[in-house]
Protein backbone atom coordinates (compact mmCIF):
# COMPACT_ATOMS: atom_id res chain seq x y z
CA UNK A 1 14.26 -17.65 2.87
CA UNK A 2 13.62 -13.97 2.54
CA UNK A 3 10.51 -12.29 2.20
CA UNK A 4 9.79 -9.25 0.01
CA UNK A 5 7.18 -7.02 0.76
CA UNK A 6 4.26 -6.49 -2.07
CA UNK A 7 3.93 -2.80 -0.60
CA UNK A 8 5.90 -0.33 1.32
CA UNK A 9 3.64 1.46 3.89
CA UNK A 10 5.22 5.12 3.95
CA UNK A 11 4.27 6.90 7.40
CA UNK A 12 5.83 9.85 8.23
CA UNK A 13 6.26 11.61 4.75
CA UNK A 14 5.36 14.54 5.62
CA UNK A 15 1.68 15.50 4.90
CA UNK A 16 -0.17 14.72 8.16
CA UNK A 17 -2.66 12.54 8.51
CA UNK A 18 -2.13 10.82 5.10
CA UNK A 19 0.13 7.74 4.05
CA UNK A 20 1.34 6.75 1.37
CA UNK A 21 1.45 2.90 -0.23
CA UNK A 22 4.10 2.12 -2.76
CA UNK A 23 3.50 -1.44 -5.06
CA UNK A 24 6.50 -2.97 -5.36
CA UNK A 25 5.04 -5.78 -8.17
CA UNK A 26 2.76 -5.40 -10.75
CA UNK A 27 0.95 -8.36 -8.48
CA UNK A 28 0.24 -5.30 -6.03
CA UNK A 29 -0.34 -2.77 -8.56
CA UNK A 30 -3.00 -4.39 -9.88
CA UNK A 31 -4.24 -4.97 -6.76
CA UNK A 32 -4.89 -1.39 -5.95
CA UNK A 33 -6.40 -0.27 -9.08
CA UNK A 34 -8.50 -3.05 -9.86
CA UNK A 35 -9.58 -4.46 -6.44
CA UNK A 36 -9.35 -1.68 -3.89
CA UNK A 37 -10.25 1.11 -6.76
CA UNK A 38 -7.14 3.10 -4.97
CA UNK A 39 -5.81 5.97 -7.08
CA UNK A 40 -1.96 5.25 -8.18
CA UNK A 41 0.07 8.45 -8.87
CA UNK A 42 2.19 9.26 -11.60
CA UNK A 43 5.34 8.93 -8.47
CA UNK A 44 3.78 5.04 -8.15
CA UNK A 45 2.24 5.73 -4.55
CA UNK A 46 -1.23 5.74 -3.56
CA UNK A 47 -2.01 7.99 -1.06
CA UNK A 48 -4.39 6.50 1.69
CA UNK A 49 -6.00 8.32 5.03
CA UNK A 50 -3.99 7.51 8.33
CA UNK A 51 -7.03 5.73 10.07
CA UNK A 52 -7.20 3.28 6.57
CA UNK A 53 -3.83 1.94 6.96
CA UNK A 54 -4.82 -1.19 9.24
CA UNK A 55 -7.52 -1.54 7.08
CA UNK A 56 -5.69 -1.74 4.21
CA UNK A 57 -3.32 -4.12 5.61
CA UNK A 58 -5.99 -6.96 6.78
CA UNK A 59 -7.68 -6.63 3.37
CA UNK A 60 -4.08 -7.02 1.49
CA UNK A 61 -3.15 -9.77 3.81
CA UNK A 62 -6.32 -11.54 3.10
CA UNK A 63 -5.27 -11.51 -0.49
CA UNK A 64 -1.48 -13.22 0.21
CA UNK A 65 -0.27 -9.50 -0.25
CA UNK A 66 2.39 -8.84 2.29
CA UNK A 67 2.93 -4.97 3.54
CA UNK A 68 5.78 -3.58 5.26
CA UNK A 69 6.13 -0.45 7.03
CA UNK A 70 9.13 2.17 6.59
């Protein structure tokens, strides 16, 4: 059975120190917006700090939102 990720967790994009989050579902749209009050931009990625990522993670996993890193 394969498992799709709800987000892709951009790194290295090229801005340090920030990292970018792309929803792949309207499931995990709506989860940013509405639950973590993360602004979406018009590209569809949310831009997060570094240090937030794990943090983001363990909140989205606690919410049967599954992340993957690229």
């Amino acid at each position: 059975m394969a498992i799709t990720a709800d987000f892709q967790i951009v790194v290295n994009y090229g801005i340090q120190g920030i990292t970018l989050i792309e929803p792949m579902n309207e499931e995990a749209q709506n989860y940013l917006t509405d639950e973590m009050n993360i602004y979406v931009m018009d590209n569809g990625y949310a831009p997060i700090r570094e240090y937030d990522v794990l943090s983001f993670v363990d909140s989205a996993e606690k919410a049967h939102l599954y992340a993957a890193a690229i």
